[in-house]
N, C-alpha and C. Protein backbone atom coordinates (compact mmCIF):
# COMPACT_ATOMS: atom_id res chain seq x y z
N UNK A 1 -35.11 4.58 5.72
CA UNK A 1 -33.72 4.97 5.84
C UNK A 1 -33.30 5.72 4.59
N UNK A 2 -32.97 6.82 4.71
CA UNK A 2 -32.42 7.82 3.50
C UNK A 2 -30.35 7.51 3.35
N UNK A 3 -30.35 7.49 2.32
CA UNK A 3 -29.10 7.14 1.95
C UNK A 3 -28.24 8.15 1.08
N UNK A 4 -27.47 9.37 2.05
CA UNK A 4 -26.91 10.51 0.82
C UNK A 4 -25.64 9.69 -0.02
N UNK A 5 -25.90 9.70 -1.22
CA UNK A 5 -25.41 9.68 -2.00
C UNK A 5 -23.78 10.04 -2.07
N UNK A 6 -24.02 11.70 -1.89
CA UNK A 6 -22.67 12.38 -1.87
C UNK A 6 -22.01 12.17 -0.70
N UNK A 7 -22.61 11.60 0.58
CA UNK A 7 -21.47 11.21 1.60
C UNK A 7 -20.46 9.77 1.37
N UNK A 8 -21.63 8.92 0.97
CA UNK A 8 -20.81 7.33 0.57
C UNK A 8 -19.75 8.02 -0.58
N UNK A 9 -19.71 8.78 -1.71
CA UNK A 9 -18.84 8.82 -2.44
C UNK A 9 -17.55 9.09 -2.04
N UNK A 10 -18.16 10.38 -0.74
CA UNK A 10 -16.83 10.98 -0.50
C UNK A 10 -16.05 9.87 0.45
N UNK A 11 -16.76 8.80 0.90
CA UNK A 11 -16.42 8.40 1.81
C UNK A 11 -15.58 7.20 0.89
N UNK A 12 -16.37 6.66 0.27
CA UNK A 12 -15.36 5.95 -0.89
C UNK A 12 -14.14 6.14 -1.15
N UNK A 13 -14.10 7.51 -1.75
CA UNK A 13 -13.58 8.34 -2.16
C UNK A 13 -12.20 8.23 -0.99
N UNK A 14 -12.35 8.43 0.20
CA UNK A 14 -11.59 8.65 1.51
C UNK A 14 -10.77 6.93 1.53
N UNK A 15 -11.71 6.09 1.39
CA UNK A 15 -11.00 4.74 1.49
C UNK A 15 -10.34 4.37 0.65
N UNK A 16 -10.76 4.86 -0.91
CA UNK A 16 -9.56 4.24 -1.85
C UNK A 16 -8.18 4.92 -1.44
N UNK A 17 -8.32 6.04 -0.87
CA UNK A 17 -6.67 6.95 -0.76
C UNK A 17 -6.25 6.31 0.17
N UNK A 18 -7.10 5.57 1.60
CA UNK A 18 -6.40 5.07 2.64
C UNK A 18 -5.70 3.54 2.03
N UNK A 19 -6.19 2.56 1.13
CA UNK A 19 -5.92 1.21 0.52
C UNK A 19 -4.93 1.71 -0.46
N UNK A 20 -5.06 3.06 -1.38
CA UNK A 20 -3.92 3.16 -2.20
C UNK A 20 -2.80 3.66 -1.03
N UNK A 21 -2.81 4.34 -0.41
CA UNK A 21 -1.58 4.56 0.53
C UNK A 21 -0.94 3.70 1.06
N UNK A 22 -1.78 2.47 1.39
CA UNK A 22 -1.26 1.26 2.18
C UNK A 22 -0.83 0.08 0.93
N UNK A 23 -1.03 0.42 0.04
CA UNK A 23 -0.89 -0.47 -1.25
C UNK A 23 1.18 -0.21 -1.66
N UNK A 24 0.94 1.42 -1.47
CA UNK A 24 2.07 2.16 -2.02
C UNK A 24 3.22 1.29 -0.76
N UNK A 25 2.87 1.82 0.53
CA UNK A 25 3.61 1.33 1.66
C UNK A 25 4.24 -0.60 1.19
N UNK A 26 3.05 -0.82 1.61
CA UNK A 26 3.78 -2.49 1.50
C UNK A 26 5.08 -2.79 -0.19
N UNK A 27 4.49 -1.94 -1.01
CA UNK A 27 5.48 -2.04 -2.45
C UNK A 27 6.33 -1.40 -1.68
N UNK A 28 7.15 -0.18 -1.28
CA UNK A 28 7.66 0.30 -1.13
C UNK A 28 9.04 -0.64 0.65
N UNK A 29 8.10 -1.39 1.38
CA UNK A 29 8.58 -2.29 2.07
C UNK A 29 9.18 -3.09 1.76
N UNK A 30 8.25 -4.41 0.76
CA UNK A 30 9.15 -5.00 -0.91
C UNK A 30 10.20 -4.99 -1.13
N UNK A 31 10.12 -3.92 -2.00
CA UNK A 31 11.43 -3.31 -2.85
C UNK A 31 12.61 -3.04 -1.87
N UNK A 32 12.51 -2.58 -0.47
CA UNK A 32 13.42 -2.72 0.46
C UNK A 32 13.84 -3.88 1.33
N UNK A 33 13.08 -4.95 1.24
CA UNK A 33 13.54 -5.74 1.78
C UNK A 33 14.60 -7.15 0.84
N UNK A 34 14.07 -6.67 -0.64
CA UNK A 34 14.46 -7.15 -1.75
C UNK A 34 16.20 -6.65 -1.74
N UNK A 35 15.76 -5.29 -1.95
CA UNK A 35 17.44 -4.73 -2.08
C UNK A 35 18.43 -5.34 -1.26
N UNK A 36 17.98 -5.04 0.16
CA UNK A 36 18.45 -5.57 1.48
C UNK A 36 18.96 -7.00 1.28
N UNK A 37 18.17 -7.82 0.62
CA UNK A 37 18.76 -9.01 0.49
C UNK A 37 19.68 -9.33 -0.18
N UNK A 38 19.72 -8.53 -1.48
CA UNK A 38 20.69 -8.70 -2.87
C UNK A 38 22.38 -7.82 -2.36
N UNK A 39 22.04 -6.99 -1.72
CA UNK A 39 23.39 -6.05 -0.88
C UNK A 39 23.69 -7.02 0.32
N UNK A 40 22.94 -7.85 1.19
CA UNK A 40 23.87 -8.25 2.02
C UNK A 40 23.86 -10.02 2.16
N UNK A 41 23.88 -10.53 0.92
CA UNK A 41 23.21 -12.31 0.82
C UNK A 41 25.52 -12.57 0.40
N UNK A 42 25.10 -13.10 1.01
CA UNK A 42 26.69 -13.78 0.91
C UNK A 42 26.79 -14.96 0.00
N UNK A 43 27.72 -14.89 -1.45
CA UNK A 43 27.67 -16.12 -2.09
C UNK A 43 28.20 -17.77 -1.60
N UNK A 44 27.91 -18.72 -1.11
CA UNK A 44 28.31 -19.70 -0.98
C UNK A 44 29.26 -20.12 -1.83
N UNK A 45 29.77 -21.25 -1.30
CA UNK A 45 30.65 -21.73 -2.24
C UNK A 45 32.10 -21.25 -2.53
C-alpha cells in the first residue's frame, strides 16, 4: 500500500479548517446565548 504524503496533508490540512470553523461556530453560539441571557434574565426579588 503506497501512502502520498501530499494528499493526507492537504487533507489534514482540509479538516483542521472544517474543526476550526466549527470551533469558531459553537464560540460564537456561546457568546449569544450568554448575551441573550444577561438582556432578558429578570431580577427577582
Amino acid at each position: 500500500m503506497n501512502i502520498n504524503m501530499d494528499v493526507v496533508m492537504e487533507a489534514l490540512s482540509i479538516m483542521g479548517k472544517g474543526m476550526l470553523g466549527i470551533f469558531v461556530v459553537i464560540v460564537i453560539i456561546a457568546l449569544l446565548v450568554y448575551a441573550l441571557t444577561k438582556i432578558t434574565s429578570r431580577k427577582k426579588g
